[in-house]
Protein backbone atom coordinates (compact mmCIF):
# COMPACT_ATOMS: atom_id res chain seq x y z
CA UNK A 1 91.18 50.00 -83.17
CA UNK A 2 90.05 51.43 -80.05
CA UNK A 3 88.73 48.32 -77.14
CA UNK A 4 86.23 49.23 -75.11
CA UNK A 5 86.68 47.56 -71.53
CA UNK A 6 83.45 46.70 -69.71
CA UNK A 7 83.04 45.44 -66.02
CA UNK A 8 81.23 42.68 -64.45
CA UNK A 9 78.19 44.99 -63.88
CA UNK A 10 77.77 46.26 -67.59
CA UNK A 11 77.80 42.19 -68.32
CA UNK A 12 75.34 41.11 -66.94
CA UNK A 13 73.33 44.48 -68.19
CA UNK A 14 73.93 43.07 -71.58
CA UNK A 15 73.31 38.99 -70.68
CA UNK A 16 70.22 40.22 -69.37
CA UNK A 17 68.81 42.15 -71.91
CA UNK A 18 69.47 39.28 -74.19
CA UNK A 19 67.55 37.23 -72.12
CA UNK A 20 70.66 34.84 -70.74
CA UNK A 21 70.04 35.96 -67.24
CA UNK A 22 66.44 35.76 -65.87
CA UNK A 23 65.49 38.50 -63.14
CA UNK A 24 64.51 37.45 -59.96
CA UNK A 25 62.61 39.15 -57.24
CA UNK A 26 64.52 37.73 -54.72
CA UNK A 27 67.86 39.22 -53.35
CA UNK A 28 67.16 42.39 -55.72
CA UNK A 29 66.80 45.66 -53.63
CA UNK A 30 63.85 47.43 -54.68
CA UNK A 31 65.67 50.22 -57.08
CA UNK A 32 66.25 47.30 -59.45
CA UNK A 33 62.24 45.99 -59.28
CA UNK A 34 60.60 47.34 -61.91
CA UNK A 35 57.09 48.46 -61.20
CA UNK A 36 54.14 45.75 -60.81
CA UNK A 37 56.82 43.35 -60.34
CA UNK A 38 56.50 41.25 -57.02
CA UNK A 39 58.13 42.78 -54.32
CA UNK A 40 57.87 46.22 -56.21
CA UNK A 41 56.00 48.86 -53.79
CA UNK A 42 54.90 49.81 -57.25
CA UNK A 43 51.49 48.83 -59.27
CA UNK A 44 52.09 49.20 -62.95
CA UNK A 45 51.36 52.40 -63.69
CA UNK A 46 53.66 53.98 -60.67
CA UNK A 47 51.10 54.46 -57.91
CA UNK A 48 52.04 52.74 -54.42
CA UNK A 49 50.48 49.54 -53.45
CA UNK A 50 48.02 49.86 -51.13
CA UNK A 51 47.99 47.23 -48.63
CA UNK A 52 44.20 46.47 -46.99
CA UNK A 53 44.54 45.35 -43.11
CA UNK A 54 42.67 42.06 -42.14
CA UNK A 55 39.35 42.39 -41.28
CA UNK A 56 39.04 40.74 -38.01
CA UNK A 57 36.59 37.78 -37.35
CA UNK A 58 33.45 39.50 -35.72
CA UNK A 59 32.64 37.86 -32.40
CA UNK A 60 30.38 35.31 -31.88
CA UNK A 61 26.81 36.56 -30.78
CA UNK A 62 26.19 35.34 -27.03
CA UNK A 63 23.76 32.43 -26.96
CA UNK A 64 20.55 33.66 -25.20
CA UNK A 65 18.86 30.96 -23.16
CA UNK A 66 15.03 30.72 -23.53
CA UNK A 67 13.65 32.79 -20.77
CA UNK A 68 11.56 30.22 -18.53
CA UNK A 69 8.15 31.03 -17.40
CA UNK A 70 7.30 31.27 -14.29
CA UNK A 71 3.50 30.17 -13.18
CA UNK A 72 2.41 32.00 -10.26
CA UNK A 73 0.58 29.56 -8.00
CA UNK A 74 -3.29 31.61 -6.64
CA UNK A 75 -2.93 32.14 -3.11
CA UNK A 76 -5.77 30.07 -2.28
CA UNK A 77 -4.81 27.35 -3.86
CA UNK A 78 -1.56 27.26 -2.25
CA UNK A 79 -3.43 27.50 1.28
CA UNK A 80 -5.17 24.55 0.09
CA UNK A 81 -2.78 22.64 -1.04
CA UNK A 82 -1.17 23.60 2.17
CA UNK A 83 -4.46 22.32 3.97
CA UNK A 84 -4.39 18.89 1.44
CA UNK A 85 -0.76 18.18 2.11
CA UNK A 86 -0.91 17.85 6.17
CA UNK A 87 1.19 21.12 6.37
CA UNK A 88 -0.98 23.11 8.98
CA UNK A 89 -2.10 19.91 10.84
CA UNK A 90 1.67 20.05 12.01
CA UNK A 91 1.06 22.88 14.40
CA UNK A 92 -1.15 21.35 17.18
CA UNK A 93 -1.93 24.63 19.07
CA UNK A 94 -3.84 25.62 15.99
CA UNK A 95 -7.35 24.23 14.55
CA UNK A 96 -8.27 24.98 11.20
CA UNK A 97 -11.80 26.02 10.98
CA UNK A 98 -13.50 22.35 10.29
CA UNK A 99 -16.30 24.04 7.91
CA UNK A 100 -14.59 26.91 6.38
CA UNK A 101 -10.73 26.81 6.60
CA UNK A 102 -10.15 29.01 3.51
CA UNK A 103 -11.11 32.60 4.04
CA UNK A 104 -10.83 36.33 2.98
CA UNK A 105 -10.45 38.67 5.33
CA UNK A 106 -11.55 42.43 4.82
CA UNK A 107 -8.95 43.52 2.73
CA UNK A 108 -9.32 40.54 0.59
CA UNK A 109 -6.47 38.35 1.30
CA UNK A 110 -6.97 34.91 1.56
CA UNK A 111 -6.00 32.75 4.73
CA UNK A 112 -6.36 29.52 6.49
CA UNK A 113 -8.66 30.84 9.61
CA UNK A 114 -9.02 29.00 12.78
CA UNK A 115 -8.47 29.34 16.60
CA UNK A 116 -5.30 28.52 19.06
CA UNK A 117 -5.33 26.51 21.54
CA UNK A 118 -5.28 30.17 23.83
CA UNK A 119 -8.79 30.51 22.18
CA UNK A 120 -7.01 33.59 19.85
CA UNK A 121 -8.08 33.38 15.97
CA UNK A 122 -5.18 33.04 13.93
CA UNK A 123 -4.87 33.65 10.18
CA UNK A 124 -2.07 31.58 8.17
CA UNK A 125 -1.24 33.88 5.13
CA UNK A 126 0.25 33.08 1.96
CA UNK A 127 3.12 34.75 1.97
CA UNK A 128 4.16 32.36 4.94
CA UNK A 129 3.17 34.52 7.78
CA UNK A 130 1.14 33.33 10.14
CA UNK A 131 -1.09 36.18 12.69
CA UNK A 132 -2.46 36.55 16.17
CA UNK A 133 -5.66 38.71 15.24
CA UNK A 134 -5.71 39.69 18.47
CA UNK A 135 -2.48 40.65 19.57
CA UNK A 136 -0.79 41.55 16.19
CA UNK A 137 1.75 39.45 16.50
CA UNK A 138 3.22 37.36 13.52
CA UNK A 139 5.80 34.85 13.02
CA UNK A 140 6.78 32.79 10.21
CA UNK A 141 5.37 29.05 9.37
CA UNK A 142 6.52 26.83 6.78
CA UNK A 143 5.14 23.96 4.39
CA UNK A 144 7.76 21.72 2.67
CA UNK A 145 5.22 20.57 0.40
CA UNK A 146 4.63 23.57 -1.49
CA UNK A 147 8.30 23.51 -2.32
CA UNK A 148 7.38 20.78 -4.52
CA UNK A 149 6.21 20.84 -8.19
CA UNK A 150 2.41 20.63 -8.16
CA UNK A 151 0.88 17.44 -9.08
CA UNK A 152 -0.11 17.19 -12.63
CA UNK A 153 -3.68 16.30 -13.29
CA UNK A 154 -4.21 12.51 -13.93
CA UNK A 155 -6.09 11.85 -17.14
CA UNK A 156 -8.35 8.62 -17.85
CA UNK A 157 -5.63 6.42 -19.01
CA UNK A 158 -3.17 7.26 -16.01
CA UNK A 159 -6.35 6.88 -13.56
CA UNK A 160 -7.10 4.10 -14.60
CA UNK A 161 -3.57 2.90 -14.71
CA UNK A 162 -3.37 3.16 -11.13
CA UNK A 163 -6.54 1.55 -10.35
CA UNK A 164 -4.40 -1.58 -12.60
CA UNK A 165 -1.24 -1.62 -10.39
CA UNK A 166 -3.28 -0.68 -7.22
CA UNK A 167 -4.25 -4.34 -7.46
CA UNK A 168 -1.09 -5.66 -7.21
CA UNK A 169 -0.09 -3.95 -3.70
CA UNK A 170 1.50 -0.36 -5.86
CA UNK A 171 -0.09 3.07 -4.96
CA UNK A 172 1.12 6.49 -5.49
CA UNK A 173 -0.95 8.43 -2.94
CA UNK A 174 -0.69 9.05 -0.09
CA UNK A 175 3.82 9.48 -0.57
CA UNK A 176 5.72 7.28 2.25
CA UNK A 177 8.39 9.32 3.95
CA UNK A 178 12.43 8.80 2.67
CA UNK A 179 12.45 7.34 6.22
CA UNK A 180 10.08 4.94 5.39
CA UNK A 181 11.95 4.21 1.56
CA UNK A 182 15.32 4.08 3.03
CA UNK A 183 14.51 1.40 5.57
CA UNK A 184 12.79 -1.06 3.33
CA UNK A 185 9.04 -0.30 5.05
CA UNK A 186 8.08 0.83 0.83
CA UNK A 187 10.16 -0.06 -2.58
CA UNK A 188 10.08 3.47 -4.41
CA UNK A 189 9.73 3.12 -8.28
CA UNK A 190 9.61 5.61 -11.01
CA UNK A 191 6.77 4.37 -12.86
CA UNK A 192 8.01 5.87 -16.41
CA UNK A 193 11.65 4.12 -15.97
CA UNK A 194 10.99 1.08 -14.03
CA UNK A 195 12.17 -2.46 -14.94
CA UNK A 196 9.26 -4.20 -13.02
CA UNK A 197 7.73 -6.30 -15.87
CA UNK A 198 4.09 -4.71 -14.62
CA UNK A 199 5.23 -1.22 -14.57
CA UNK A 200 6.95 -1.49 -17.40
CA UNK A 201 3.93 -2.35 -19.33
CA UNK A 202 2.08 1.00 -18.49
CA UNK A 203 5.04 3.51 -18.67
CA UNK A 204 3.92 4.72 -21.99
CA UNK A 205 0.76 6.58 -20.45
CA UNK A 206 3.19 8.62 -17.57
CA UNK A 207 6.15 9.15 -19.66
CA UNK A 208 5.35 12.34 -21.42
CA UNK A 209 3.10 13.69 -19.33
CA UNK A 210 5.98 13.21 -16.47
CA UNK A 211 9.50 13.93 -17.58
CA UNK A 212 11.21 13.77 -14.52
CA UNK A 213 9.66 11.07 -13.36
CA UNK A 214 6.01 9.28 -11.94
CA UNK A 215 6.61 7.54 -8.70
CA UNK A 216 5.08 4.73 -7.23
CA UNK A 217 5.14 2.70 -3.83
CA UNK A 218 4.77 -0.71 -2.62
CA UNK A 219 4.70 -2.11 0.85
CA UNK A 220 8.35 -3.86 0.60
CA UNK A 221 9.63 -7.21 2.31
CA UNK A 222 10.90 -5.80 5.70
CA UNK A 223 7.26 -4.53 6.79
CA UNK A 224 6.67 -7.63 8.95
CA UNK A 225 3.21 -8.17 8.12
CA UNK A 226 0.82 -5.48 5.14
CA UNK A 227 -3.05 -5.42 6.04
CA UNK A 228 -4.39 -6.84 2.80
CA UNK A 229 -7.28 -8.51 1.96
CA UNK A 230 -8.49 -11.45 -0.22
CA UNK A 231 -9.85 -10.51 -3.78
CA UNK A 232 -12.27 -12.62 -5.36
CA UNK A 233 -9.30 -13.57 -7.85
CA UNK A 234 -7.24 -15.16 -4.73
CA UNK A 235 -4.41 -12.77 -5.47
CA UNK A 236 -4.01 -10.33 -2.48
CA UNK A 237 -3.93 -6.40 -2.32
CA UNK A 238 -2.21 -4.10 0.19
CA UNK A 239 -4.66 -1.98 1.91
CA UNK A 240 -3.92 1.89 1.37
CA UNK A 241 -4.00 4.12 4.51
CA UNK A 242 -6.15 7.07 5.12
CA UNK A 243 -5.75 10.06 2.96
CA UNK A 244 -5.59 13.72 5.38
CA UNK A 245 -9.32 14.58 3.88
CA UNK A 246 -10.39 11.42 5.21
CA UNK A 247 -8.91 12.03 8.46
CA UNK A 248 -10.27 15.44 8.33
CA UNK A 249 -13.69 14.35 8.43
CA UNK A 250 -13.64 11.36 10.52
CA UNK A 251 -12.71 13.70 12.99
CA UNK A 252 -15.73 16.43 12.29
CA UNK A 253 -19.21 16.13 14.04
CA UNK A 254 -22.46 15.83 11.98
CA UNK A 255 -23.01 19.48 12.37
CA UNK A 256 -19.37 20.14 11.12
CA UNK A 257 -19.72 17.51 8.28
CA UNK A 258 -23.17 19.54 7.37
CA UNK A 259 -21.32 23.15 7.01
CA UNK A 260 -18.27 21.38 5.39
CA UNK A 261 -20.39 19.77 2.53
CA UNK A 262 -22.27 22.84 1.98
CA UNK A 263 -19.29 24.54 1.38
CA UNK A 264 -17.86 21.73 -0.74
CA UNK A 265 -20.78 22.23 -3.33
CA UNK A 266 -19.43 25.49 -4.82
CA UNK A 267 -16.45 23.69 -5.56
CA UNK A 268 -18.49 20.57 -7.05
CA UNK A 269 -20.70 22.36 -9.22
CA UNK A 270 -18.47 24.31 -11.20
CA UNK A 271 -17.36 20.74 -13.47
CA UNK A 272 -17.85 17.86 -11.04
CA UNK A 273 -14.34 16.92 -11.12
CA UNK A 274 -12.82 14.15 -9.90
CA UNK A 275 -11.58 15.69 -6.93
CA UNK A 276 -14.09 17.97 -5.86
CA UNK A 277 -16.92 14.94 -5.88
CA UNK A 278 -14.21 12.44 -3.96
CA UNK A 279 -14.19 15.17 -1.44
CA UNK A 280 -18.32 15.04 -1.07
CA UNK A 281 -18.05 10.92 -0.96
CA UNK A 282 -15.29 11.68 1.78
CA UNK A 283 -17.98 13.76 3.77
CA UNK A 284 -21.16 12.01 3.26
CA UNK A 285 -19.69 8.40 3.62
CA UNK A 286 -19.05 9.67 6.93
CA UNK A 287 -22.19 11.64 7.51
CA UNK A 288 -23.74 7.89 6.42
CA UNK A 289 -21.56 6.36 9.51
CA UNK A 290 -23.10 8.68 12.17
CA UNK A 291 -26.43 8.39 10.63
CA UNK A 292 -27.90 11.70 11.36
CA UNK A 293 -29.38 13.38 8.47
CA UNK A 294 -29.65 16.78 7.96
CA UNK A 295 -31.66 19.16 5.63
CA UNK A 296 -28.79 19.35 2.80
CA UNK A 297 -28.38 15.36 2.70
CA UNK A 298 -30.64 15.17 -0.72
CA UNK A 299 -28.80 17.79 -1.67
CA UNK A 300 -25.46 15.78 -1.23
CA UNK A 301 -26.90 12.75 -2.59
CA UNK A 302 -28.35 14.03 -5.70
CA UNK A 303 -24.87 15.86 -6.42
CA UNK A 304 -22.76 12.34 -5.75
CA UNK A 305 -25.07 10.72 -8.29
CA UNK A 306 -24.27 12.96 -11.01
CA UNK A 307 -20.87 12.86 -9.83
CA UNK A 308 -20.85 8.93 -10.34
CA UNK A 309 -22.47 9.88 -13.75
CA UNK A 310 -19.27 12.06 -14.42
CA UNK A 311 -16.35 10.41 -12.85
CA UNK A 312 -17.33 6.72 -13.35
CA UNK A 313 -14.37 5.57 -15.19
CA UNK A 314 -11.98 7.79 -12.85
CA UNK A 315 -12.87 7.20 -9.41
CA UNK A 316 -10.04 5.74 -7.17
CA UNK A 317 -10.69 2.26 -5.59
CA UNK A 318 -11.23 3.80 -2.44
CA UNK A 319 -13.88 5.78 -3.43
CA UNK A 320 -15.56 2.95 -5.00
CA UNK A 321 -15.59 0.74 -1.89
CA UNK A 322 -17.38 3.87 -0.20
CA UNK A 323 -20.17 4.15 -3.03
CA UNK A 324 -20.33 0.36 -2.77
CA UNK A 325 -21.31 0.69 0.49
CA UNK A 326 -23.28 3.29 0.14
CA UNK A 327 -25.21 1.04 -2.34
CA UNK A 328 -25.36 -1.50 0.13
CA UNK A 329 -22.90 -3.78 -1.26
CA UNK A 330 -21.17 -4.64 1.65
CA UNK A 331 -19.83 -8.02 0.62
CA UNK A 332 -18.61 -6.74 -2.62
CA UNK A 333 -16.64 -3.71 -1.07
CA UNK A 334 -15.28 -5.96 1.28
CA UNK A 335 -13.59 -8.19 -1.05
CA UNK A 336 -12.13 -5.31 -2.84
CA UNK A 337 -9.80 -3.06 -1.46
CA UNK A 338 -10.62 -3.75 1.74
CA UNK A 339 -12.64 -0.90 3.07
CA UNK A 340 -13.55 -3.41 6.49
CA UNK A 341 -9.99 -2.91 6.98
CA UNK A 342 -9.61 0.33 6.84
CA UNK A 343 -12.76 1.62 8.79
CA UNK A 344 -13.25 -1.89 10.92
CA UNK A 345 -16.20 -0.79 13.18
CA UNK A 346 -17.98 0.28 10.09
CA UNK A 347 -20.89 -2.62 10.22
CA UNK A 348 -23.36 -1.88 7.09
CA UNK A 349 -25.51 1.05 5.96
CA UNK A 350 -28.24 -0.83 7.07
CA UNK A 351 -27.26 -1.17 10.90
CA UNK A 352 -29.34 1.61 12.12
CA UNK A 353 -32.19 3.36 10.89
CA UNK A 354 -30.57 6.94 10.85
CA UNK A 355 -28.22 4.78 8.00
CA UNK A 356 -30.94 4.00 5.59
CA UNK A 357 -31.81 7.89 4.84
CA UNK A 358 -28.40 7.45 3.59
CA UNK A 359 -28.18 4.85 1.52
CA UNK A 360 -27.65 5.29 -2.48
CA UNK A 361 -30.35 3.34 -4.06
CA UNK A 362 -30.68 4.74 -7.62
CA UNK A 363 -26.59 4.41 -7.85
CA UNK A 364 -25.61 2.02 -10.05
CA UNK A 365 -23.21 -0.76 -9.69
CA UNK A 366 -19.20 0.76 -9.74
């Protein structure tokens, strides 16, 4: 009988078609992976695997910020604020014109107008030039104030507010100097953060309307001794100092306080604001002092009467002391606020007869 001799390799053909020996994919070079095996380059039905690349992650978008708007401030109301904020008061060789500072010229620019002290006109522009009209020449002039943000409009709440903490010694108006903060004269405090039990109470009202911040002032303990005055409550309340309008017209001559409150009416007739009719008190509490009428002062007067009508609830303390006086309430406006103390040689409305023509009758009491 004829053997048939098999080697190792035709052994473990036969153990693994019997099922002894289980295939692996592992360690098996790829002629002995039958197709759609793993690790065959084979599918199935003897096309090649295709393998499909990665599709790599898509970038991320860039974030775009929120573009941020940009108010552009009128020229003329720049120049005024410029005017408001003591900026052009700064240069002493120049004189803004005390009835009409604000101008156009012929090409319709605006400009502060007024002369030099070398009797030139000058016109300050906008665009922070400033011009010799009669030599041409031009140099540059600056106002730190308009640097600032813009003061937002101060509604009835926040006015009145004010007029609360004004009568404990705090005022917002007219700003110390950091000088003045750093050295004790005023305690700063942001009225929507402070921890002053008073201020505290009232932050509510500023701190929307202000997010970066409301400030206040107060005269602080190094000033050696604040000009206040006793209110009929026995507390004590520190006596604000002049605003620049004020100054401005203290300053003016009846004639000049005439022109100057004609030209205030355009301004005071469009919605009697607040601001506009303080402006006319400003002026005609001072045309009052000089006593010399003119032919616009019913004009004035009937104007600050429907002002009062208007702005009743908002008017600053200040202004109130004026129209008290005005009224002839001299004892009342002197226990409040102090108005003696700021204008001391005032005397009464009734201290000369040029006064009287003055005097508010049909105002009632603020």
């Amino acid at each position: 009988m004829k053997k048939n001799i098999i080697d190792n390799k035709q052994k473990e053909d036969i153990l693994r078609m019997h099922g002894f020996i289980k295939e692996q994919a592992a360690g098996l070079g790829t002629d002995d992976i039958q197709p759609g095996d793993p690790g065959s380059p084979y599918n199935a039905d003897g096309t090649t695997k295709t393998t499909t690349p990665p599709t790599p992650p898509a970038p991320p978008k860039p974030v775009e910020e929120p573009k941020k708007e940009t108010k552009v401030v009128a020229d003329k109301d720049k120049l005024q604020r410029a005017l408001e904020s003591g900026c052009i008061d700064k240069y002493s060789w120049f004189t803004a014109d005390p009835s009409q500072p604000l101008r156009k010229t012929k090409s319709g620019k605006d400009v502060i107008y007024g002369k030099g002290s070398n009797g030139n006109t000058y016109f300050f522009y906008a665009n922070m030039k400033v011009a010799n009209t009669t030599t041409g020449i031009q140099k540059n002039w600056t106002c730190e104030e308009l640097n600032k943000t813009p003061e937002v409009k101060l509604n009835a709440n926040q006015n009145k507010v004010l007029e609360i903490i004004g009568k404990r010694g705090w005022f917002a108006t007219p700003v110390p100097t950091d000088v003045e903060v750093d050295d004790g004269t005023y305690i700063k405090e942001d009225l929507t953060k402070s921890k002053d039990a008073l201020l505290q109470k009232y932050s509510k009202y500023f701190t929307d309307a202000f997010p970066t911040g409301y400030f206040v002032y107060k005269i602080g303990s190094s000033t050696p001794t604040p000009s206040v005055t006793p209110t009929p409550t026995g507390g004590s309340v520190v006596v604000p100092p002049k605003t620049t309008e004020e100054i401005k017209v203290q300053n003016m001559n009846p004639t000049q306080l005439s022109d100057y409150g004609k030209n205030l009416m355009a301004e005071v007739e469009q919605n009697y604001s607040v601001q506009a009719c303080t402006k006319l008190v400003d002026t005609y509490f001072k045309m009052a002092q000089d006593g010399t009428t003119s032919n616009d002062t019913e004009t004035f007067k009937a104007a600050i009467y429907k002002c009062n009508n208007n702005n009743r609830a908002n008017w600053k303390e200040e202004t109130k002391d004026k129209l008290r006086w005005l009224r002839g309430d001299e004892e009342d406006a002197k226990k409040i606020f102090g108005l003696f103390k700021r204008f001391p040689k005032i005397g009464n409305i009734r201290d000369t007869t040029g006064r009287k023509a003055f005097r508010l009758n049909q105002l009632p009491q603020v």
